[in-house]
PDB file of N, CA and C in Angstrom:
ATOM      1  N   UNK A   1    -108.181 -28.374   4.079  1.00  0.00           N
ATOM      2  CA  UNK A   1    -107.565 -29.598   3.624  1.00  0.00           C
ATOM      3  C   UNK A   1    -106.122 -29.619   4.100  1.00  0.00           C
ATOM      4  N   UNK A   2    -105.588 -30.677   4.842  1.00  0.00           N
ATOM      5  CA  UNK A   2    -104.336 -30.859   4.934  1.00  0.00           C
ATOM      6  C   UNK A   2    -103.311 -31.149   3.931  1.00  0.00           C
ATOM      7  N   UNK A   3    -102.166 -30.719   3.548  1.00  0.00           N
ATOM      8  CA  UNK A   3    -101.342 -30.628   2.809  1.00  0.00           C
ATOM      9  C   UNK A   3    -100.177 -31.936   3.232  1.00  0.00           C
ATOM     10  N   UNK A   4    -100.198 -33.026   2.584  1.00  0.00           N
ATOM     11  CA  UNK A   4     -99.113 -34.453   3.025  1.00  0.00           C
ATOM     12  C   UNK A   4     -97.934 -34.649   1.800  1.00  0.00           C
ATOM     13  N   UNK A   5     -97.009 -34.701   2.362  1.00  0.00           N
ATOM     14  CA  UNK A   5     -95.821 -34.918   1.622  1.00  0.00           C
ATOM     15  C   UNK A   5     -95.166 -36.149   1.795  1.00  0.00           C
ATOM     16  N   UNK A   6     -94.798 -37.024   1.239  1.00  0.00           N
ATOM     17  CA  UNK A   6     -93.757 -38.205   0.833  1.00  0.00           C
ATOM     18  C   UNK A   6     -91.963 -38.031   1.092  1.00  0.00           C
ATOM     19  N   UNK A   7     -91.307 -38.418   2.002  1.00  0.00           N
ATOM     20  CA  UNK A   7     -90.003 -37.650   1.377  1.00  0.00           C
ATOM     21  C   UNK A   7     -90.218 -36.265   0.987  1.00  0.00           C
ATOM     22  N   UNK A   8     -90.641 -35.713   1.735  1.00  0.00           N
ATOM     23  CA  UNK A   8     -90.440 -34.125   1.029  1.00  0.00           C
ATOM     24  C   UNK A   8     -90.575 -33.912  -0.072  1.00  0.00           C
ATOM     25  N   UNK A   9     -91.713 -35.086  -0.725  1.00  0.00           N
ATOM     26  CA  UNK A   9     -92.633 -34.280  -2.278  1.00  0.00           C
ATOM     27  C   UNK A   9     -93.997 -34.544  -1.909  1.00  0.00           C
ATOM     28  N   UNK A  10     -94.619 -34.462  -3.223  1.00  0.00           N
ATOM     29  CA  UNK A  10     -96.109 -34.268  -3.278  1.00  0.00           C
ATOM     30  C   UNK A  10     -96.143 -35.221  -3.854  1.00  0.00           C
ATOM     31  N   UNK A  11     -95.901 -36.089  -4.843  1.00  0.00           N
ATOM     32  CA  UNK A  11     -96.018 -36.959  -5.683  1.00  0.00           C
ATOM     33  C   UNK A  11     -94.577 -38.385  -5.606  1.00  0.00           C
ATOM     34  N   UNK A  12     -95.472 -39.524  -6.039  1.00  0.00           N
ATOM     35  CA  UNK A  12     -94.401 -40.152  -6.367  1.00  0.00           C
ATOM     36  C   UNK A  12     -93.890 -40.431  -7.562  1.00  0.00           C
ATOM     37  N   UNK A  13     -94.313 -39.668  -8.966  1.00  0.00           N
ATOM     38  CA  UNK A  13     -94.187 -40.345  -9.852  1.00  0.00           C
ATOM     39  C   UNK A  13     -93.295 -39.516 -11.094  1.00  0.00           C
ATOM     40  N   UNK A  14     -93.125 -38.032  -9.978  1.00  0.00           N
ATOM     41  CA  UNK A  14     -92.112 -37.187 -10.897  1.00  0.00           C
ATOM     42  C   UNK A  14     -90.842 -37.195 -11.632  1.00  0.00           C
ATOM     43  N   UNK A  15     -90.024 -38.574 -10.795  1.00  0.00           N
ATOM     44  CA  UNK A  15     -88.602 -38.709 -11.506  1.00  0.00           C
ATOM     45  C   UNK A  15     -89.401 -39.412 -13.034  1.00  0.00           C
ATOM     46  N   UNK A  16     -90.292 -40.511 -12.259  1.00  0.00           N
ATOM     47  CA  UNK A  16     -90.700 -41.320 -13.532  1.00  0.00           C
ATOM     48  C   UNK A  16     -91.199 -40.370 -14.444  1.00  0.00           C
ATOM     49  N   UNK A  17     -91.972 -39.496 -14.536  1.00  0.00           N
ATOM     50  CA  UNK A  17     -92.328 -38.681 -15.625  1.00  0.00           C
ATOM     51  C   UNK A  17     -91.346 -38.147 -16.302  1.00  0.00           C
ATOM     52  N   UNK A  18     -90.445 -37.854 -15.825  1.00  0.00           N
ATOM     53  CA  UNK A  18     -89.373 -36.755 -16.038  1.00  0.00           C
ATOM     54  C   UNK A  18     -88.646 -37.862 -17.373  1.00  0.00           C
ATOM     55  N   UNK A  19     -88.024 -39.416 -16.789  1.00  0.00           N
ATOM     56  CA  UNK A  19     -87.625 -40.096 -17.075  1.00  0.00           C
ATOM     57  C   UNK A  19     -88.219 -40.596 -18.533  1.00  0.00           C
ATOM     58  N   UNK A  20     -89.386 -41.095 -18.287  1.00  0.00           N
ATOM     59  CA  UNK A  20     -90.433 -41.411 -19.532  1.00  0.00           C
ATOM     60  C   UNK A  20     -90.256 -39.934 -20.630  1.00  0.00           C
ATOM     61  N   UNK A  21     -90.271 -39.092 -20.190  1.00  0.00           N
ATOM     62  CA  UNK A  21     -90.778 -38.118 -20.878  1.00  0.00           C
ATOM     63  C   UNK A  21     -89.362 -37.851 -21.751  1.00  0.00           C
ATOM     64  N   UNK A  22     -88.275 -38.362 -21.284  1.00  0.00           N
ATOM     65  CA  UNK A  22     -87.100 -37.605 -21.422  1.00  0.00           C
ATOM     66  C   UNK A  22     -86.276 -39.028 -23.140  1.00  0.00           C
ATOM     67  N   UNK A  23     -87.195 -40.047 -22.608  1.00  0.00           N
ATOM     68  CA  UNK A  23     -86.610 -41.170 -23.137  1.00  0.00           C
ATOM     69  C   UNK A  23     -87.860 -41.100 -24.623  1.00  0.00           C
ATOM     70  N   UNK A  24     -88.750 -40.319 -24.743  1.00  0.00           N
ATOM     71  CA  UNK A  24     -89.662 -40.345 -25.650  1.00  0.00           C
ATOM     72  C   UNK A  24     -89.041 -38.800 -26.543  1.00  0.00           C
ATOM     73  N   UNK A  25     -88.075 -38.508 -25.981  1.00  0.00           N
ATOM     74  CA  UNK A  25     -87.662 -36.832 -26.325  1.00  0.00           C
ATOM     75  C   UNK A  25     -88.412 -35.952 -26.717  1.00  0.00           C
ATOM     76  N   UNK A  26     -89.250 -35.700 -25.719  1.00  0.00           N
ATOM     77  CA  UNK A  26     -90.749 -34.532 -25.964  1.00  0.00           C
ATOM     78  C   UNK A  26     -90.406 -33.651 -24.854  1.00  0.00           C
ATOM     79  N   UNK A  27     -90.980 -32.609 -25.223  1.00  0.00           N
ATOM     80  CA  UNK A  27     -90.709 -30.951 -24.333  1.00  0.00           C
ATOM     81  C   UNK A  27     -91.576 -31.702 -22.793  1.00  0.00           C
ATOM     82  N   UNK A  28     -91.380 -30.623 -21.764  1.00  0.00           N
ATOM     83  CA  UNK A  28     -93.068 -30.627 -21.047  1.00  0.00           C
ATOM     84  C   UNK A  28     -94.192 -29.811 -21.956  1.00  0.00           C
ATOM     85  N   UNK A  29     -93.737 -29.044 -22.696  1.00  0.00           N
ATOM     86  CA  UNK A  29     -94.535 -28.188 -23.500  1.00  0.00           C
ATOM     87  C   UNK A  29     -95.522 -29.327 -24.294  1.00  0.00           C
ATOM     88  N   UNK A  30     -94.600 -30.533 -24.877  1.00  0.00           N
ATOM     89  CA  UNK A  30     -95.330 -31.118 -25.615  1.00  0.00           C
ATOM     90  C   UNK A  30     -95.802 -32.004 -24.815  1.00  0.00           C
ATOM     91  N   UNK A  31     -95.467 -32.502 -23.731  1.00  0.00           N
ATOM     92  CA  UNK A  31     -96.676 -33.397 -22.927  1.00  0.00           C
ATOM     93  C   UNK A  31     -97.160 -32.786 -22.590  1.00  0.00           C
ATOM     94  N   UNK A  32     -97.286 -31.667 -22.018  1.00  0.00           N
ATOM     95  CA  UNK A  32     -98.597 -30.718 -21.842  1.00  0.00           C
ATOM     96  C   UNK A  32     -99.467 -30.768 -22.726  1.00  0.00           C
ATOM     97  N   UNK A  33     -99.159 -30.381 -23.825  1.00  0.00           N
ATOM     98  CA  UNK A  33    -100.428 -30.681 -25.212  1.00  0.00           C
ATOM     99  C   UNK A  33    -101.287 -31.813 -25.444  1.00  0.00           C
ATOM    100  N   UNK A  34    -100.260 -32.922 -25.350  1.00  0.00           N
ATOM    101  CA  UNK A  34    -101.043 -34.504 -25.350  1.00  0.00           C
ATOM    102  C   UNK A  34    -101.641 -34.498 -24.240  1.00  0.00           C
ATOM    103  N   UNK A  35    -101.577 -34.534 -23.387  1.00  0.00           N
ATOM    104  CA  UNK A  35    -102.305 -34.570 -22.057  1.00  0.00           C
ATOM    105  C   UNK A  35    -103.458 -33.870 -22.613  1.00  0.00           C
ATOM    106  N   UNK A  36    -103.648 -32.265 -22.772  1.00  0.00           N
ATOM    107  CA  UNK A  36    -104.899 -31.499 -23.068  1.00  0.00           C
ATOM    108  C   UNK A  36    -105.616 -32.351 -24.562  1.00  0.00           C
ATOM    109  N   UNK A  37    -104.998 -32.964 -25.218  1.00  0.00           N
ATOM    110  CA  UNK A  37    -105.467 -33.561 -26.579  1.00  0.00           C
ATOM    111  C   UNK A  37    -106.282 -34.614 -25.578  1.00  0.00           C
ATOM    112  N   UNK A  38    -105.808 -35.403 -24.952  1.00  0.00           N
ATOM    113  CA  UNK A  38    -106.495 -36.869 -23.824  1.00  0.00           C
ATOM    114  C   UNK A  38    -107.497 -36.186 -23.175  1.00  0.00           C
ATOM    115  N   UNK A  39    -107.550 -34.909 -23.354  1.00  0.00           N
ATOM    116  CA  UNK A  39    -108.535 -34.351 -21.821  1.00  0.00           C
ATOM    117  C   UNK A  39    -108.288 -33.887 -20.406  1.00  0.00           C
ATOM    118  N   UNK A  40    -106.854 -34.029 -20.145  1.00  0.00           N
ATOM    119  CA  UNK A  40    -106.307 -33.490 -19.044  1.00  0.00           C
ATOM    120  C   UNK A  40    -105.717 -31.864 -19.587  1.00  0.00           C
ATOM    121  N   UNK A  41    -105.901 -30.669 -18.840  1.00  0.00           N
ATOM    122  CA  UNK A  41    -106.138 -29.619 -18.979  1.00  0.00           C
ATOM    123  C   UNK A  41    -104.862 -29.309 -18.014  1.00  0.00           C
ATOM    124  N   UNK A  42    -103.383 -28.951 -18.742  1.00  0.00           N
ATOM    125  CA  UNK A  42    -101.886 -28.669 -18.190  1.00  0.00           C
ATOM    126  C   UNK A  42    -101.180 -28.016 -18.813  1.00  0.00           C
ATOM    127  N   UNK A  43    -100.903 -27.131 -17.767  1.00  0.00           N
ATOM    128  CA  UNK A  43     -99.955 -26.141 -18.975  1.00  0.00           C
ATOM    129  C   UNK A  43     -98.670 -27.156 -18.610  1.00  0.00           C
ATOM    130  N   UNK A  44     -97.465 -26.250 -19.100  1.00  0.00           N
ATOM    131  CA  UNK A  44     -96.274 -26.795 -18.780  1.00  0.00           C
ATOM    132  C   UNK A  44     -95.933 -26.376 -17.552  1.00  0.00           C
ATOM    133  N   UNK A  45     -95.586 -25.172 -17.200  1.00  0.00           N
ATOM    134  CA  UNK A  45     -95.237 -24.920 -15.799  1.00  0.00           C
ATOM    135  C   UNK A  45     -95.908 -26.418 -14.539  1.00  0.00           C
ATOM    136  N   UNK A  46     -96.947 -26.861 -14.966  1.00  0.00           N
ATOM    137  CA  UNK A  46     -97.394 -28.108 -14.303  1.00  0.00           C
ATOM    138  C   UNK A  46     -96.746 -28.908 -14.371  1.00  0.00           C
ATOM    139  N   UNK A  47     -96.259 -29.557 -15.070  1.00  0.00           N
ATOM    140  CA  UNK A  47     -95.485 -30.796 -16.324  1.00  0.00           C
ATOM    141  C   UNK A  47     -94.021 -30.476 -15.010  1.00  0.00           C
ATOM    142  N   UNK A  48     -93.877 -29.141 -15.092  1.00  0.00           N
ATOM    143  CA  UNK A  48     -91.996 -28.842 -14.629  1.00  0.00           C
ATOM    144  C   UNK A  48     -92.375 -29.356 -12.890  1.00  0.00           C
ATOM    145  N   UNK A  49     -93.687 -28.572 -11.995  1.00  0.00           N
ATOM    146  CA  UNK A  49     -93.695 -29.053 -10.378  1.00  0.00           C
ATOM    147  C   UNK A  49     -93.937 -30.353 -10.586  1.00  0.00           C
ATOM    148  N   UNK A  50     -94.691 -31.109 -11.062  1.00  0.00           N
ATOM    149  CA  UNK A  50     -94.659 -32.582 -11.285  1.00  0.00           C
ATOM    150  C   UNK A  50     -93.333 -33.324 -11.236  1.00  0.00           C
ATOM    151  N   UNK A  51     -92.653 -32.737 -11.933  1.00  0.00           N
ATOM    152  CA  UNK A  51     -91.097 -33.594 -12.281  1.00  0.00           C
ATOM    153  C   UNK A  51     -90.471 -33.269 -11.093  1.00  0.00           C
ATOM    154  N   UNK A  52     -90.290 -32.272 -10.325  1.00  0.00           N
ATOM    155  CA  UNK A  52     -89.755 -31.653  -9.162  1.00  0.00           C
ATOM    156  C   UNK A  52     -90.618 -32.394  -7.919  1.00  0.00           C
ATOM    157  N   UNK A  53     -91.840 -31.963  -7.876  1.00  0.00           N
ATOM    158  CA  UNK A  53     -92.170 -32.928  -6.694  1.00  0.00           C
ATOM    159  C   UNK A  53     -93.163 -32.070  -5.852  1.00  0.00           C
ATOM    160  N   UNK A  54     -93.551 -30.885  -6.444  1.00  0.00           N
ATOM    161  CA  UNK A  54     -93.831 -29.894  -5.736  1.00  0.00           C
ATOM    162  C   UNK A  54     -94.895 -29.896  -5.971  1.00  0.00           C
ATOM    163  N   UNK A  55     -95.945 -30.277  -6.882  1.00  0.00           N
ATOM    164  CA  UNK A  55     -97.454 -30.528  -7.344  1.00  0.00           C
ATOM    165  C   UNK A  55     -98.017 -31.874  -7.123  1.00  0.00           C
ATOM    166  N   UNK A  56     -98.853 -31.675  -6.007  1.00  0.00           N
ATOM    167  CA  UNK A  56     -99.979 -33.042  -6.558  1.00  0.00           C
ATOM    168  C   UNK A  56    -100.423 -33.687  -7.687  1.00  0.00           C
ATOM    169  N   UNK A  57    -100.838 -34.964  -7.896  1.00  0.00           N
ATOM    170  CA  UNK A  57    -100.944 -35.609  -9.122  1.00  0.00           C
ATOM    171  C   UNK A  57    -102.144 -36.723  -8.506  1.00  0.00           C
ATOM    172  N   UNK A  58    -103.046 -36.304  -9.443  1.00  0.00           N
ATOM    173  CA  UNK A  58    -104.610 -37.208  -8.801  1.00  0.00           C
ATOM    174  C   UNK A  58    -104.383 -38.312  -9.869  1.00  0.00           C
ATOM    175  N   UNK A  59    -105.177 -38.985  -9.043  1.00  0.00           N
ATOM    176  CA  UNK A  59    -105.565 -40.499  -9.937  1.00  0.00           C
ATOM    177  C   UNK A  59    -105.877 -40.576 -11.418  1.00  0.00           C
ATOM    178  N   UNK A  60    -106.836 -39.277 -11.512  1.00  0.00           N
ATOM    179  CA  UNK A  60    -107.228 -39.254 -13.444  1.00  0.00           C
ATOM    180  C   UNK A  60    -105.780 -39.032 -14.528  1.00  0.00           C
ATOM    181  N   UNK A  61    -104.921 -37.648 -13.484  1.00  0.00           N
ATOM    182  CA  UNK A  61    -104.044 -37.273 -13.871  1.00  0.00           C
ATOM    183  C   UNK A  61    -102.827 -38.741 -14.362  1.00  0.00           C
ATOM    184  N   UNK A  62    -102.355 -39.426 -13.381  1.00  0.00           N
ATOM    185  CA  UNK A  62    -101.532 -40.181 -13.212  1.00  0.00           C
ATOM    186  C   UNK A  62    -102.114 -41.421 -14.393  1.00  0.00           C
ATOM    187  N   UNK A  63    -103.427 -41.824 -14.722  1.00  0.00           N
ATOM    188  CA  UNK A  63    -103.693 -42.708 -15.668  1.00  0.00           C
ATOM    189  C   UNK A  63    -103.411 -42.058 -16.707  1.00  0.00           C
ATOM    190  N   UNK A  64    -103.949 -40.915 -17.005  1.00  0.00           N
ATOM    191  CA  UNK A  64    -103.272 -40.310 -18.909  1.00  0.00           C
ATOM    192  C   UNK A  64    -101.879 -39.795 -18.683  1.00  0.00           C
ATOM    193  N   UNK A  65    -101.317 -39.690 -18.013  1.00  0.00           N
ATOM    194  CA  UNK A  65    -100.130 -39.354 -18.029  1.00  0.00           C
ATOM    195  C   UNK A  65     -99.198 -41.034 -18.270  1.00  0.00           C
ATOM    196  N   UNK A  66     -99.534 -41.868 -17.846  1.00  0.00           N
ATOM    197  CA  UNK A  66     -99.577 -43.524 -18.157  1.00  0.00           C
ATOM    198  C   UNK A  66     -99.656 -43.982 -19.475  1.00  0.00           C
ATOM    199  N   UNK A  67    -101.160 -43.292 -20.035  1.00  0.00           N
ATOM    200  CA  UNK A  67    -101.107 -43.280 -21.310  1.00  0.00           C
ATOM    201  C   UNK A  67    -100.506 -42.966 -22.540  1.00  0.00           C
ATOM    202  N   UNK A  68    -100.301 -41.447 -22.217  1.00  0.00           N
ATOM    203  CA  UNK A  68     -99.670 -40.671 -23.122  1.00  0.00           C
ATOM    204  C   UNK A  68     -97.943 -40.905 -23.295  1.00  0.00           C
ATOM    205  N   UNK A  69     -97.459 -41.251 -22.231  1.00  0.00           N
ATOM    206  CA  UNK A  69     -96.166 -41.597 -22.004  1.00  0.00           C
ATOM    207  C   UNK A  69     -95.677 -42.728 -22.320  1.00  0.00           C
ATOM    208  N   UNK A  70     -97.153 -44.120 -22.457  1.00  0.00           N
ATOM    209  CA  UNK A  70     -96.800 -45.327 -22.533  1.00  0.00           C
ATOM    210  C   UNK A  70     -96.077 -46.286 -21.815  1.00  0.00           C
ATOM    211  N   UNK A  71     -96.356 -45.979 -20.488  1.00  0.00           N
ATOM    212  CA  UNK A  71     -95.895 -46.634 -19.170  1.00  0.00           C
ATOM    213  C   UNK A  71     -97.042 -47.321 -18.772  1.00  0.00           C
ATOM    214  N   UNK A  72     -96.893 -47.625 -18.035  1.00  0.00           N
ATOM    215  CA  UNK A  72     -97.840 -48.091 -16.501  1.00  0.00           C
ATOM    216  C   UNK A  72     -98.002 -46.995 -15.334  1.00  0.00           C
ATOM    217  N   UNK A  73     -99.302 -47.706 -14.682  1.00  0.00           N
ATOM    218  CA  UNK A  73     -99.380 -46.567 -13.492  1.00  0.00           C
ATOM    219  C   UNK A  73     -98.318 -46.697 -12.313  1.00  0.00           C
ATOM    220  N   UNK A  74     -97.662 -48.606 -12.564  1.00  0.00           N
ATOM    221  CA  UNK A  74     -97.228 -48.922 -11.801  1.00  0.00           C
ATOM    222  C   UNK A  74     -96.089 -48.300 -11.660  1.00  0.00           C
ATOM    223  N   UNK A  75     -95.324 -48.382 -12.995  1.00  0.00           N
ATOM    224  CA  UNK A  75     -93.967 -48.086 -13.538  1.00  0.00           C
ATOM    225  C   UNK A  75     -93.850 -46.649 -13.247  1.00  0.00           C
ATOM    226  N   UNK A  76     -95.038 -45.520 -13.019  1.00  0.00           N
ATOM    227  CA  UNK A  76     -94.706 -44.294 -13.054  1.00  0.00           C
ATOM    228  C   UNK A  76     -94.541 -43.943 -11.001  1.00  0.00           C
ATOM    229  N   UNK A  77     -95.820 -45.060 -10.390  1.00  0.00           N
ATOM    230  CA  UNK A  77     -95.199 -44.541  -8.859  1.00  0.00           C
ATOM    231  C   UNK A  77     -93.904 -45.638  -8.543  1.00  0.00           C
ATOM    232  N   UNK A  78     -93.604 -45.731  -9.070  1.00  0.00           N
ATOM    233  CA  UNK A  78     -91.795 -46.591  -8.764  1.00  0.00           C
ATOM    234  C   UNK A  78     -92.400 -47.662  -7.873  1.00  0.00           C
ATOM    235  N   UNK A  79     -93.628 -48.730  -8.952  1.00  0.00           N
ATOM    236  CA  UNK A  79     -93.912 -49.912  -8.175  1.00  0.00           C
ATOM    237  C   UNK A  79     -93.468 -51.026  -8.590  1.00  0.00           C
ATOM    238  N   UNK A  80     -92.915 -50.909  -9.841  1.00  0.00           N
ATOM    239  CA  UNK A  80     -92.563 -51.887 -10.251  1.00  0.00           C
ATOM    240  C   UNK A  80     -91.368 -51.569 -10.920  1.00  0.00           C
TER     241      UNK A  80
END
């Protein structure tokens, strides 16, 4: 499998997570948990390359992370 980067990340939606996450004042520890409560299976160390840019983020991922955060999918890849 080839490995594709954006700007020199993996993801587009890490500031937004970081951002959402930061404005709801929850750990990554604790979005890690909600996420595994939704069914997505993350430790934190995940939660931290996500925000950085350094981890991929699939489609299932990026909708409960939408959820749990209370954004949009749009609002999290900086589409709107």
């Amino acid at each position: 499998m080839k490995i594709y980067d954006y700007k020199g990340r993996k993801n587009l939606c890490g500031d937004r997570v970081r951002e959402a996450r930061a404005r709801k004042k929850i750990t990554q520890a604790d979005l890690a948990a909600r996420l595994q409560v939704a069914g997505v299976i993350m430790e934190r160390d995940s939660i931290s390359r996500i925000e950085i840019g350094t981890r991929f983020v699939t489609d299932y991922e990026l909708a409960v992370l939408s959820d749990v955060l209370g954004v949009s999918m749009e609002w999290l890849t900086m589409r709107e």
